[in-house]
N, C-alpha and C. Protein backbone atom coordinates (compact mmCIF):
# COMPACT_ATOMS: atom_id res chain seq x y z
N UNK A 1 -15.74 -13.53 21.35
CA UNK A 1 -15.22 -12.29 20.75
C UNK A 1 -13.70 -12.29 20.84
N UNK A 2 -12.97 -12.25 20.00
CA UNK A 2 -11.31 -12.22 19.67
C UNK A 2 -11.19 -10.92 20.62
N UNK A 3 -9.85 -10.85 20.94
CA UNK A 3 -9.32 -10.13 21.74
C UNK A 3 -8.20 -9.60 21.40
N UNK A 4 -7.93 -9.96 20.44
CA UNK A 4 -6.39 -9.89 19.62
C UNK A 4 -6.88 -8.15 19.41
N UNK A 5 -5.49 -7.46 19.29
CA UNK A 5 -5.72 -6.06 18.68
C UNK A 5 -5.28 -5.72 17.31
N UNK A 6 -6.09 -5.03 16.42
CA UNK A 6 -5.89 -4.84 15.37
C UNK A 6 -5.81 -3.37 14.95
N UNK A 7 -5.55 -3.13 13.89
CA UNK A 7 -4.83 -1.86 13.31
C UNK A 7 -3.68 -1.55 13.64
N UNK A 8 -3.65 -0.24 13.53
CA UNK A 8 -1.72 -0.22 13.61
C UNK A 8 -1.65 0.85 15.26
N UNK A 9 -0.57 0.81 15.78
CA UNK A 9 -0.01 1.24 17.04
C UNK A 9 1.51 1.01 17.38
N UNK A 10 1.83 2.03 18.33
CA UNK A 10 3.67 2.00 18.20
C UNK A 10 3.92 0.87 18.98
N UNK A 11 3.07 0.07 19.51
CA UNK A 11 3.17 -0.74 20.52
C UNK A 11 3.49 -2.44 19.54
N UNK A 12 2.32 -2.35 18.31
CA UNK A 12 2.45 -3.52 17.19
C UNK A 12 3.80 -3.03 16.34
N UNK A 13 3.69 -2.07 16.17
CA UNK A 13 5.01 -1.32 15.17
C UNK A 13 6.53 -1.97 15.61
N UNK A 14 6.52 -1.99 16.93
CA UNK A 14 7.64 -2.14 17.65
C UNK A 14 7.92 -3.69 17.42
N UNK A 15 6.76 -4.46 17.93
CA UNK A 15 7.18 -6.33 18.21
C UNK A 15 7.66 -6.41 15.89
N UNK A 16 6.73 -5.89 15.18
CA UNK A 16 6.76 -6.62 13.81
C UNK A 16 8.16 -6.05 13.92
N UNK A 17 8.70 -4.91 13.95
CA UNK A 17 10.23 -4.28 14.14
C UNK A 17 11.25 -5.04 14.52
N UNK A 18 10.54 -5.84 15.98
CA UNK A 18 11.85 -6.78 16.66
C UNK A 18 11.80 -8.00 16.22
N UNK A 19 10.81 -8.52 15.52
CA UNK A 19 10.25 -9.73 15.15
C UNK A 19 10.85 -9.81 14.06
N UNK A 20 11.14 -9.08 13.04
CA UNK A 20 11.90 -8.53 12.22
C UNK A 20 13.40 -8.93 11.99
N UNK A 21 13.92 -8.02 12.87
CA UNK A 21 14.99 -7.77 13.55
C UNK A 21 15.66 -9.55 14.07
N UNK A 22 15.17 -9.86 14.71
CA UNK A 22 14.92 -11.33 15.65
C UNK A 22 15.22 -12.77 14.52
N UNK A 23 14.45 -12.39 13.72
CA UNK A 23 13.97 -13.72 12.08
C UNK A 23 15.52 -13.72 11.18
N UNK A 24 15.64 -12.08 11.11
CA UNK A 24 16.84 -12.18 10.38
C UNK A 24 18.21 -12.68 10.91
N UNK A 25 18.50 -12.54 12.22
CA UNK A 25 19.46 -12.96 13.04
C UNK A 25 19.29 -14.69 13.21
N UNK A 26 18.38 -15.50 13.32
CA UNK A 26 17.95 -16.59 13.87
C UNK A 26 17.27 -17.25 13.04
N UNK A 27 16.30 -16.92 11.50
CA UNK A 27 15.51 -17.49 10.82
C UNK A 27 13.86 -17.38 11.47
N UNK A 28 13.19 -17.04 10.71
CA UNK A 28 11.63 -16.63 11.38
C UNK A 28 11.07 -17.99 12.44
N UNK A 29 11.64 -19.15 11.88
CA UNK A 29 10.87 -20.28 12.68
C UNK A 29 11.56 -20.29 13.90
N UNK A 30 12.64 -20.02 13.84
CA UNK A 30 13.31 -19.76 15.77
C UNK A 30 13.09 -18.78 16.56
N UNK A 31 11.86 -18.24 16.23
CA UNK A 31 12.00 -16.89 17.03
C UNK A 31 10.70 -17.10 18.11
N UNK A 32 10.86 -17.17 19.13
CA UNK A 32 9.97 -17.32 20.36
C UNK A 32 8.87 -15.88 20.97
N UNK A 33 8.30 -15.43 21.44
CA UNK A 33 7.12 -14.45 21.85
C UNK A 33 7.82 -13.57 22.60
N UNK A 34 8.48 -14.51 23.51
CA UNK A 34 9.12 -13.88 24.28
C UNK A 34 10.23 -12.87 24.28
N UNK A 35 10.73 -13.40 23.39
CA UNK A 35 11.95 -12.73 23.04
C UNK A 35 11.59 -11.14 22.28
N UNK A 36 10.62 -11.64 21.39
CA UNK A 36 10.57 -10.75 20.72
C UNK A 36 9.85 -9.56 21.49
N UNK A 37 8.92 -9.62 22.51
CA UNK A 37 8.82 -8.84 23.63
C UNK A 37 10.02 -8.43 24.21
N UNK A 38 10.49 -8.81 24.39
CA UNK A 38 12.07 -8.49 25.08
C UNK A 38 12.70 -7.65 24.39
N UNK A 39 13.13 -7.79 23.21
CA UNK A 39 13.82 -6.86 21.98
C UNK A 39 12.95 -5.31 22.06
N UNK A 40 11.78 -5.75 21.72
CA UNK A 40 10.87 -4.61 21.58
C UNK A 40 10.63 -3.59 22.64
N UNK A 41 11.31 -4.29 24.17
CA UNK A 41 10.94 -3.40 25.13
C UNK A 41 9.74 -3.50 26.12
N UNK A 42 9.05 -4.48 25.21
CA UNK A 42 7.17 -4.73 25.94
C UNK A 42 7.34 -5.86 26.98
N UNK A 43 5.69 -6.05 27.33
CA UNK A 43 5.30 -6.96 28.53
C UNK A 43 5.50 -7.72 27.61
N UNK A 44 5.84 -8.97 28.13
CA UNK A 44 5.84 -10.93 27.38
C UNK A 44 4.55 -11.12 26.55
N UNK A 45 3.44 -10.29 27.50
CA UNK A 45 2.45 -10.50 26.97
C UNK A 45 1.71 -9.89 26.12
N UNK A 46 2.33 -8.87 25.63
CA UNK A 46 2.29 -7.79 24.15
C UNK A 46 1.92 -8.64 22.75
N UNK A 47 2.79 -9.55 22.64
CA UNK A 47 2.79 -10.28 21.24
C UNK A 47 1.35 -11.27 21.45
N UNK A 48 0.93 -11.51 22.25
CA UNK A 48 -0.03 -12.02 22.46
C UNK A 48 -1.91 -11.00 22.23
N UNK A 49 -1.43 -9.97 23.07
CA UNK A 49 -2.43 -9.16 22.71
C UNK A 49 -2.48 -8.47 21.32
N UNK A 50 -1.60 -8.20 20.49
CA UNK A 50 -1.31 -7.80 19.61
C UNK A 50 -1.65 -8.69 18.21
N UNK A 51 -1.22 -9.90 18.43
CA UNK A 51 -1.09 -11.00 17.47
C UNK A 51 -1.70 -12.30 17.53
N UNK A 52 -2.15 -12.66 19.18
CA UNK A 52 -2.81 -13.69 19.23
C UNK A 52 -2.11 -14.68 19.69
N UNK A 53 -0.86 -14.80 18.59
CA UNK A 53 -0.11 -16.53 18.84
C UNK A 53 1.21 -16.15 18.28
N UNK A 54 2.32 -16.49 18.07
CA UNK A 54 3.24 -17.20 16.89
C UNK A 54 2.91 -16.91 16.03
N UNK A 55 1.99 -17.75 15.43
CA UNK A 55 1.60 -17.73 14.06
C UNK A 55 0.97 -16.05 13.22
N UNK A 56 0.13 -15.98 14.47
CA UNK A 56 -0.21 -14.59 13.91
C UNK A 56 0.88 -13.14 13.45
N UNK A 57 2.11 -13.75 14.83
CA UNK A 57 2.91 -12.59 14.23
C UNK A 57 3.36 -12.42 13.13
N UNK A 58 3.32 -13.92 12.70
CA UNK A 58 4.67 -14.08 11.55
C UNK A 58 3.74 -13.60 10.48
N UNK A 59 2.07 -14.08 10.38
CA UNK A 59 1.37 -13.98 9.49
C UNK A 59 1.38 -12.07 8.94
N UNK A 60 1.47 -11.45 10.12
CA UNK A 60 1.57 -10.27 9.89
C UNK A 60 2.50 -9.60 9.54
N UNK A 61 4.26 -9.76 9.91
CA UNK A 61 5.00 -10.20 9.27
C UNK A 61 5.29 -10.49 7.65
N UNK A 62 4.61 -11.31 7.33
CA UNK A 62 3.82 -11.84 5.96
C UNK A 62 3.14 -10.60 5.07
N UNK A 63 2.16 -10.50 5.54
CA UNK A 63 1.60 -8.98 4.52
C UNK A 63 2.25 -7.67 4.66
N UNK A 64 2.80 -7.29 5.89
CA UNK A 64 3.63 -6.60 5.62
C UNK A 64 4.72 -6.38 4.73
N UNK A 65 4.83 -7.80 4.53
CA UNK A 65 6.25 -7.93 3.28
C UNK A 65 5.77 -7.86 2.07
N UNK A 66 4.34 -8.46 1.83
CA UNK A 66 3.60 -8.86 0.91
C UNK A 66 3.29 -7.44 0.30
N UNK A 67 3.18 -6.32 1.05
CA UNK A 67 2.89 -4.83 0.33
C UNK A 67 4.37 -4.02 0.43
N UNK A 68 5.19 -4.45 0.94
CA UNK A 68 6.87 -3.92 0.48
C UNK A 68 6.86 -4.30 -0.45
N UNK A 69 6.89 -5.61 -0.91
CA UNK A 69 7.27 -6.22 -2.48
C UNK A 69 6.36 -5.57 -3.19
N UNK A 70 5.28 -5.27 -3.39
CA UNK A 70 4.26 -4.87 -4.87
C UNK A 70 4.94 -3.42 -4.41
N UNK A 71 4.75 -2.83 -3.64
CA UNK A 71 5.58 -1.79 -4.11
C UNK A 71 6.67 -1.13 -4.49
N UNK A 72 7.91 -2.11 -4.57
CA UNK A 72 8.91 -2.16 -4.79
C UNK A 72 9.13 -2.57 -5.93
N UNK A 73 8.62 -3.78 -6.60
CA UNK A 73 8.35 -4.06 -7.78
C UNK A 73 7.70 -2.78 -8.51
N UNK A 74 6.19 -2.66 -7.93
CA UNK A 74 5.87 -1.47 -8.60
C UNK A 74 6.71 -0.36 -9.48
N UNK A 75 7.53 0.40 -8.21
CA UNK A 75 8.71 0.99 -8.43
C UNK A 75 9.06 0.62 -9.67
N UNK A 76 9.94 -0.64 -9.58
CA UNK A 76 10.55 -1.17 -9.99
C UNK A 76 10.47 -1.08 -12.10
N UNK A 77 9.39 -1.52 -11.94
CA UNK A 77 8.57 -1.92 -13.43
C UNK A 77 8.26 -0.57 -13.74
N UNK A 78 7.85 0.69 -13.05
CA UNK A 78 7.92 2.13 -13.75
C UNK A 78 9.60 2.27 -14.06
N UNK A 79 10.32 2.25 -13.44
CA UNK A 79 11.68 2.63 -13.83
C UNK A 79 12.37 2.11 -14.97
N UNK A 80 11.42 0.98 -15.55
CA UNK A 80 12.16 0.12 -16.41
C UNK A 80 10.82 0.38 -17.50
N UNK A 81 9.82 1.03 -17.68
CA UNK A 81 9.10 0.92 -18.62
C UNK A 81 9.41 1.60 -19.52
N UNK A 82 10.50 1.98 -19.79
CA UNK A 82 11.04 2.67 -21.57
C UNK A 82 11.70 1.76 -22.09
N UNK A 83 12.39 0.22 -21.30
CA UNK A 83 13.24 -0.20 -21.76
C UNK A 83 12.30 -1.38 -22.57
N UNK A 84 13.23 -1.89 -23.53
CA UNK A 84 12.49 -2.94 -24.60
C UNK A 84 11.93 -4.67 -23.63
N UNK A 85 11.21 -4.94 -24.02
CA UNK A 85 9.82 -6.07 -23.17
C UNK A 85 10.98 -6.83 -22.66
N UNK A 86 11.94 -7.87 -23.35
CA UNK A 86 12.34 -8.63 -22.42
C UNK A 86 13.06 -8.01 -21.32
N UNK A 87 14.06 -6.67 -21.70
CA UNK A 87 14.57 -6.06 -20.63
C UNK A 87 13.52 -5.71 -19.28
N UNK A 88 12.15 -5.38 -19.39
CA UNK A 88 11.59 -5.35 -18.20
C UNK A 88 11.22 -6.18 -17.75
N UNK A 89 11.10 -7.82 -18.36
CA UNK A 89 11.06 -9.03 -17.92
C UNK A 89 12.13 -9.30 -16.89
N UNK A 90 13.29 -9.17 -17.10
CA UNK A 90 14.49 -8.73 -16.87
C UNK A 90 14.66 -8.30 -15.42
N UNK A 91 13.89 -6.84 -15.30
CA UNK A 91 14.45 -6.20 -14.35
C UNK A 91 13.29 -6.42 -13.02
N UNK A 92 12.09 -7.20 -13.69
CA UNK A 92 11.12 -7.35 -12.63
C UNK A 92 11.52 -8.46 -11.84
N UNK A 93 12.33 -9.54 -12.45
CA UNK A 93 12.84 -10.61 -11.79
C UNK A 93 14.20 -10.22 -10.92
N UNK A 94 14.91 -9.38 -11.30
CA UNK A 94 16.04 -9.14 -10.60
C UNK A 94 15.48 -8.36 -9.52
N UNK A 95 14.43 -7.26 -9.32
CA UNK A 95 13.78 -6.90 -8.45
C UNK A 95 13.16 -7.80 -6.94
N UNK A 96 12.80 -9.26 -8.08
CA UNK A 96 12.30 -9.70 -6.64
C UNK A 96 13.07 -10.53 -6.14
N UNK A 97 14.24 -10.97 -6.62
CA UNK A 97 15.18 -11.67 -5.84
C UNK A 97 15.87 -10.39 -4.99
N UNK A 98 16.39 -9.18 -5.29
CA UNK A 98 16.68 -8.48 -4.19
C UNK A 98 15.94 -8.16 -3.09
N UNK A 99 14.45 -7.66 -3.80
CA UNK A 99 13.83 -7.89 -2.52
C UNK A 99 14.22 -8.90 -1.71
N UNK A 100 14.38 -10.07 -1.55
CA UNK A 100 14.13 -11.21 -0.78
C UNK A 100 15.79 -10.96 -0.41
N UNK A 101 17.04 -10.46 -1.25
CA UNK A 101 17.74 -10.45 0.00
C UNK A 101 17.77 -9.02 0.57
N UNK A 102 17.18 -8.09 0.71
CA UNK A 102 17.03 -6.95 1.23
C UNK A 102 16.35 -7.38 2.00
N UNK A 103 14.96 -7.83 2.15
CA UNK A 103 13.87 -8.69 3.46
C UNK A 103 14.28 -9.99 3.59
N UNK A 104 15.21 -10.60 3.85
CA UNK A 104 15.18 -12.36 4.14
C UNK A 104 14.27 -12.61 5.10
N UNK A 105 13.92 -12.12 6.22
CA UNK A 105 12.88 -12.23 7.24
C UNK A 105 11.40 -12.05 6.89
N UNK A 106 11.17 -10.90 5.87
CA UNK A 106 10.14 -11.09 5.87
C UNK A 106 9.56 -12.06 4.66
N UNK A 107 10.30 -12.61 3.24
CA UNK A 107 10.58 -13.40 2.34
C UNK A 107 10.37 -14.83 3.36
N UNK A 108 11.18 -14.98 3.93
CA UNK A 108 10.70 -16.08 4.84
C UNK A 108 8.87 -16.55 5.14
N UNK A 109 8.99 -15.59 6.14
CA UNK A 109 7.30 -15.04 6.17
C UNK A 109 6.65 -15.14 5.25
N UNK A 110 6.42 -14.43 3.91
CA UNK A 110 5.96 -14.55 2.87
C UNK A 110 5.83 -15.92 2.45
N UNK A 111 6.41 -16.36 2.30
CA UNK A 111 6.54 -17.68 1.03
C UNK A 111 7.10 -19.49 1.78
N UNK A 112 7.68 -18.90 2.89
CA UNK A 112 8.44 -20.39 3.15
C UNK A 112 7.82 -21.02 4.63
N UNK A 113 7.19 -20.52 4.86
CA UNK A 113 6.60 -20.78 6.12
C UNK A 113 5.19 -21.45 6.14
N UNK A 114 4.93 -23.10 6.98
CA UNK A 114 3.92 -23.50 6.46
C UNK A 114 2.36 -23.23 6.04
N UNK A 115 1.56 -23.34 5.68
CA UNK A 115 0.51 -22.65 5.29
C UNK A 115 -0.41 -23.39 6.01
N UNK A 116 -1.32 -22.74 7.23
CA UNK A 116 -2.57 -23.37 7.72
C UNK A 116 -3.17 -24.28 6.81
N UNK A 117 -3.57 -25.39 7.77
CA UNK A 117 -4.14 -26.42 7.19
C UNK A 117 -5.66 -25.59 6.25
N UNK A 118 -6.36 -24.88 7.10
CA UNK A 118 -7.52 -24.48 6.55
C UNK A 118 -7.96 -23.57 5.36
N UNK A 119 -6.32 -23.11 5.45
CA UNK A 119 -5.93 -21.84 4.36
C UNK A 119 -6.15 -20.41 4.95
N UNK A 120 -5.80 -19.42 4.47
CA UNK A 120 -5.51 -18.15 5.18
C UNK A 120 -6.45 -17.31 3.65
N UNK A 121 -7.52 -16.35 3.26
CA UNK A 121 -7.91 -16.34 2.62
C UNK A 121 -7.18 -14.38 1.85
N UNK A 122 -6.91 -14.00 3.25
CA UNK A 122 -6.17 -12.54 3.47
C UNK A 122 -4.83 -12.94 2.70
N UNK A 123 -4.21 -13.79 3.49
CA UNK A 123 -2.82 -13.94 3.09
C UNK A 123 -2.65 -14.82 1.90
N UNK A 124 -3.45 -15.56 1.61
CA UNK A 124 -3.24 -15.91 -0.08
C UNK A 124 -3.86 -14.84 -0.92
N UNK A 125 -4.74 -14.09 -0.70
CA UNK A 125 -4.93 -13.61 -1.59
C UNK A 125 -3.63 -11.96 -1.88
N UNK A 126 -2.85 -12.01 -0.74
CA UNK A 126 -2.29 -10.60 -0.84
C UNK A 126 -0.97 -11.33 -1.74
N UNK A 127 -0.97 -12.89 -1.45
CA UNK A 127 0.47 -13.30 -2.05
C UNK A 127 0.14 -13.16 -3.86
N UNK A 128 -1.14 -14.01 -4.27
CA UNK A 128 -1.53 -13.50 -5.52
C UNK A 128 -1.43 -11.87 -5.92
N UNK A 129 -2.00 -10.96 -5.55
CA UNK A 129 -1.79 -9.70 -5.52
C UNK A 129 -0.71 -9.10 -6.17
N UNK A 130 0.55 -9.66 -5.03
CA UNK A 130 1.87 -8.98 -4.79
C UNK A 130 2.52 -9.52 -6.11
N UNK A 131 1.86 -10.41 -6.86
CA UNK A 131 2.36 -11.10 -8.32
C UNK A 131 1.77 -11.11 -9.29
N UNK A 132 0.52 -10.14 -9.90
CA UNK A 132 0.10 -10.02 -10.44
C UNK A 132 0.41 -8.68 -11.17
N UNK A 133 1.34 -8.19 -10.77
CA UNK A 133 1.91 -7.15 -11.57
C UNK A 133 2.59 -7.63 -13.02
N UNK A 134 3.55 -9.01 -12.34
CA UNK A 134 3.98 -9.94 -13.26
C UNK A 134 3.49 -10.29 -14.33
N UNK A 135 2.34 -10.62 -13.96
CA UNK A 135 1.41 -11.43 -14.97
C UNK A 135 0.68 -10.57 -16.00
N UNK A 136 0.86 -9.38 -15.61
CA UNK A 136 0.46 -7.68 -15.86
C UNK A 136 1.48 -7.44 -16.90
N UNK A 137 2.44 -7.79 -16.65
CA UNK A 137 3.64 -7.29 -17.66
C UNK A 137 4.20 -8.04 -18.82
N UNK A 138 3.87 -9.98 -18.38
CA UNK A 138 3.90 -10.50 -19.44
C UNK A 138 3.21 -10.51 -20.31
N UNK A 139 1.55 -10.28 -19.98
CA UNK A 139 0.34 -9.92 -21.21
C UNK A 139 1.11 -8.75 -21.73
N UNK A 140 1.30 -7.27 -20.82
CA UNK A 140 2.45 -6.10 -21.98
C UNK A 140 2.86 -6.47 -23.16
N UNK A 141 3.76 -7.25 -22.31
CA UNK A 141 5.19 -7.53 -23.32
C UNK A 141 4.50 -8.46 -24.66
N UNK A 142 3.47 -9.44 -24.49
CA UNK A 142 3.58 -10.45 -25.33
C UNK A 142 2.50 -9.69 -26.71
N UNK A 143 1.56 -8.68 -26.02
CA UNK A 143 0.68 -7.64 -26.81
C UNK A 143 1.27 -6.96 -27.79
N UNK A 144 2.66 -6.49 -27.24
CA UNK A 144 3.81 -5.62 -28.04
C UNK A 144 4.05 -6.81 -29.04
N UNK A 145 4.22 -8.07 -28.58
CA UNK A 145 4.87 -9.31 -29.99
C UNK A 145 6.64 -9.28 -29.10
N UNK A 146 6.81 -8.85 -28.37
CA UNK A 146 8.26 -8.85 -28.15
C UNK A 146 8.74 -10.49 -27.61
N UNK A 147 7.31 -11.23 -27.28
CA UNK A 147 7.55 -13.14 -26.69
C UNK A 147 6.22 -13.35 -27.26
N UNK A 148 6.16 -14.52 -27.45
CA UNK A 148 4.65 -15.40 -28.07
C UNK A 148 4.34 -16.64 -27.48
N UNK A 149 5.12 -16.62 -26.36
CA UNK A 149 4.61 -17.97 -25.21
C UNK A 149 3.52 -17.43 -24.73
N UNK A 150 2.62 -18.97 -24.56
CA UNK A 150 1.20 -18.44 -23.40
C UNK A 150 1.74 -17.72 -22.02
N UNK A 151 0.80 -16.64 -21.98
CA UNK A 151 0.92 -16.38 -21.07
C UNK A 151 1.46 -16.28 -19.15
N UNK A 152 0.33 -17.28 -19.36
CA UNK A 152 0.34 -17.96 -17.97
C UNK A 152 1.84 -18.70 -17.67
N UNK A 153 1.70 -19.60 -19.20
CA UNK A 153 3.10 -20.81 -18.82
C UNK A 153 4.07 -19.53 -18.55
N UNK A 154 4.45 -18.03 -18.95
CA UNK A 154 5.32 -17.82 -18.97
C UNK A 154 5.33 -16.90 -17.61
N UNK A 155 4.24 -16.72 -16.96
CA UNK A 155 4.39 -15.87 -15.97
C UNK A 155 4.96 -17.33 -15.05
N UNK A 156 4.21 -18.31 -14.82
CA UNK A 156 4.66 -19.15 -13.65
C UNK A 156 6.30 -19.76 -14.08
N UNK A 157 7.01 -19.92 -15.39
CA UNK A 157 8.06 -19.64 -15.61
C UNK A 157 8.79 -19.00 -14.65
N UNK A 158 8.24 -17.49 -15.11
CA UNK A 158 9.42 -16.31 -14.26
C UNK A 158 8.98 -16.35 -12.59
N UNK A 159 7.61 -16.69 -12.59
CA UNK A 159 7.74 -17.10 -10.75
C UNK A 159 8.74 -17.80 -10.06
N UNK A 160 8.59 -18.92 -11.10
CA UNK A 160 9.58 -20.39 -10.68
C UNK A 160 11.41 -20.16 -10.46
N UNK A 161 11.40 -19.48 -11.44
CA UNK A 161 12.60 -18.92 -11.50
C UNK A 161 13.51 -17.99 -10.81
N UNK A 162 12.28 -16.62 -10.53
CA UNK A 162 12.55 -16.14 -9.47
C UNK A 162 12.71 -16.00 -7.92
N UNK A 163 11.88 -17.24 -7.41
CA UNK A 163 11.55 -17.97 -6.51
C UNK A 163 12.61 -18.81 -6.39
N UNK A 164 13.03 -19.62 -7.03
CA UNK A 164 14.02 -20.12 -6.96
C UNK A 164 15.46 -19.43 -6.56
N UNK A 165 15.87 -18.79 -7.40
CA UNK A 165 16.95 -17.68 -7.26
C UNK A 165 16.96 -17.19 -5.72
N UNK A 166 15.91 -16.75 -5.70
CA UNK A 166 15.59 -15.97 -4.18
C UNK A 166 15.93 -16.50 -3.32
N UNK A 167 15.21 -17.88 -3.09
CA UNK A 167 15.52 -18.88 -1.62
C UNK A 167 17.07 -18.67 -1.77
N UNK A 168 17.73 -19.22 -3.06
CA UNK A 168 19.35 -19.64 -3.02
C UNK A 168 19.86 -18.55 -2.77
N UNK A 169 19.62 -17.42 -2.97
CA UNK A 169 20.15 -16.06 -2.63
C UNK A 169 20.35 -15.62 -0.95
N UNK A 170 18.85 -16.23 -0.62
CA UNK A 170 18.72 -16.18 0.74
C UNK A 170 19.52 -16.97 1.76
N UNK A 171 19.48 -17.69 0.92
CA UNK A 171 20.23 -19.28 2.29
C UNK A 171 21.48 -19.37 1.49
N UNK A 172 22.56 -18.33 1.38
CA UNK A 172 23.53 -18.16 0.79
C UNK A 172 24.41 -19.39 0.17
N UNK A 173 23.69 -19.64 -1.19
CA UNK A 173 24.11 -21.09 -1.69
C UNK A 173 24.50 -20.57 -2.72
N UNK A 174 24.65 -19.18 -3.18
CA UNK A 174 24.93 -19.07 -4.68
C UNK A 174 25.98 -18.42 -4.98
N UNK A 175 27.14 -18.01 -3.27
CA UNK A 175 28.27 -17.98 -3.64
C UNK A 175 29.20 -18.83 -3.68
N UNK A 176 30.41 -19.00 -5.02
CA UNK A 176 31.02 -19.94 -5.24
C UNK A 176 30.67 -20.58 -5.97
N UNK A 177 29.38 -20.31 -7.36
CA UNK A 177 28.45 -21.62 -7.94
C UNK A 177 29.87 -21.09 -9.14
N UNK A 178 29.85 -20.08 -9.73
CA UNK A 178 30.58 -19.38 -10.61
C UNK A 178 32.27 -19.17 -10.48
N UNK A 179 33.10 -19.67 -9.36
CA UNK A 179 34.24 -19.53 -8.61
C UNK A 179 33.67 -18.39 -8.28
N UNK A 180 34.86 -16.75 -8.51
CA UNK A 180 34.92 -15.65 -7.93
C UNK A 180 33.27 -14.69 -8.24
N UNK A 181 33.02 -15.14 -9.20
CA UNK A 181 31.15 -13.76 -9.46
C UNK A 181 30.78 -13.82 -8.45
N UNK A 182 30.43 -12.35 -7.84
CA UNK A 182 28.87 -12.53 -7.12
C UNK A 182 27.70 -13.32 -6.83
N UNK A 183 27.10 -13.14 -6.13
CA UNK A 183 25.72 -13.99 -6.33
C UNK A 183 24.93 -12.85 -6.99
N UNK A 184 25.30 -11.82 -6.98
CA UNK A 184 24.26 -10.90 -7.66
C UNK A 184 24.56 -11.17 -9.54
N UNK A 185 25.88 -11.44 -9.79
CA UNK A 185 26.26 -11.47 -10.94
C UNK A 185 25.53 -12.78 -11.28
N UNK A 186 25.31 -13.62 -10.66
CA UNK A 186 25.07 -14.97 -10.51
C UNK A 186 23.39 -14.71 -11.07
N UNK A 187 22.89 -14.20 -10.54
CA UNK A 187 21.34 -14.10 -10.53
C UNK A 187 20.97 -13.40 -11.59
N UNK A 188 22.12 -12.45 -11.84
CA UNK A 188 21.77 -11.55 -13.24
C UNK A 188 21.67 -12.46 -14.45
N UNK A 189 23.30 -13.02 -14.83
CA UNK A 189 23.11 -14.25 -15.89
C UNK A 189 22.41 -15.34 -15.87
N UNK A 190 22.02 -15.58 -14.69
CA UNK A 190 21.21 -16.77 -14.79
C UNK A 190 19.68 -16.42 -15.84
N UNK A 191 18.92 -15.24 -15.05
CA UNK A 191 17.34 -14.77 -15.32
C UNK A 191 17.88 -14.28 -16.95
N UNK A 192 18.84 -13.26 -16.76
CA UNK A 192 18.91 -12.55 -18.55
C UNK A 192 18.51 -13.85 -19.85
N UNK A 193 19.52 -15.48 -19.11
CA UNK A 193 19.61 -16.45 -20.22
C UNK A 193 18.25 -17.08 -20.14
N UNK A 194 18.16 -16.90 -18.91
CA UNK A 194 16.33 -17.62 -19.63
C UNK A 194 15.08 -16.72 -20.10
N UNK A 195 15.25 -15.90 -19.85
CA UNK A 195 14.39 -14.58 -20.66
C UNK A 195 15.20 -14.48 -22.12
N UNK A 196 16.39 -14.57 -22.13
CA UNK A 196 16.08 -14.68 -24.00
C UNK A 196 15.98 -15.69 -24.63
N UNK A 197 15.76 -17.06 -23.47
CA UNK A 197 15.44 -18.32 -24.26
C UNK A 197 13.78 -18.67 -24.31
N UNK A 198 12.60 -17.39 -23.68
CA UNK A 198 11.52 -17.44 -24.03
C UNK A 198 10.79 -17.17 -25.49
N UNK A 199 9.67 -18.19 -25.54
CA UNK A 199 9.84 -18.30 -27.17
C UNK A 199 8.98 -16.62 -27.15
């Protein structure tokens, strides 16, 4: 019988908080049990009862981020649904590269961190989930006639793309690509030119 504790408590609230806190300062893979007990205030042995291992924290970590993003996107894609199809193509991608630098810790978690050999069936399926809004919006858009690429090719397109952007956003490689722009300016022209080069 697992022993690990589940559901929510100010006691788990606190370590995902410092664990958090901890990833962004140091990168999620340097962050030790201990410590993050330490930050949080708890026994050493908190993250353990709480999470199990390492892995579990981060995994939790992980869906936690995994339901910030769909709802942020969410957000996101209502605020932009008056504007014309590629523009919300547009703004769903610029959405999730900020996410990722608004969460770098938990973006980490999410997406860059290795994946159990056996597979995780919770956590892949919340990562599909958290991107299927996407795939939601390119059928929209392509129903309207506003793009006439398949589908699919064009949702894993704007994954690829946005995914991309993100990491470089994250691991601050994308200032200086432009001399003086932003990286935000950077990320804007980049996604706008390949959304109007979709057929």
């Amino acid at each position: 019988m697992s022993t690990v504790a589940t559901g929510t408590s100010p006691g788990r609230a606190a370590l995902l908080s410092a664990m958090e806190e901890l990833a962004r300062e140091h990168g999620v893979n340097n962050v030790g049990l201990r410590e993050v007990a330490r930050r949080a205030g708890l026994s050493h042995a908190a993250p353990t009862h709480y999470f199990g291992s390492r892995e579990g924290m981060i995994r939790a970590l992980a869906l936690e981020g995994l339901a910030l993003l769909d709802t942020e996107l969410c957000t996101a894609q209502e605020q932009a649904a008056h504007l014309p199809g590629r523009e919300r193509l547009v703004a769903d991608s610029l959405e999730f590269v900020a996410f990722a630098q608004r969460h770098p810790a938990h973006y980490d978690a999410m997406f860059r961190t290795p994946r159990p050999a056996q597979g995780d069936e919770t956590l892949d399926g919340a990562r599909i989930a958290a991107l299927d809004g996407l795939r939601a919006l390119v059928a929209d858009v392509r129903a309207a006639g506003e793009i006439t690429g398949d589908v699919e090719t064009t949702f894993l397109q704007l994954c690829a793309l946005s995914h991309g952007l993100a990491s470089l956003a994250v691991d601050g490689l994308l200032h200086g690509i432009e001399g003086p722009a932003s990286a935000e300016d950077v990320v804007e022209r980049t996604i706008r030119a390949q959304v109007e080069q979709l057929p």
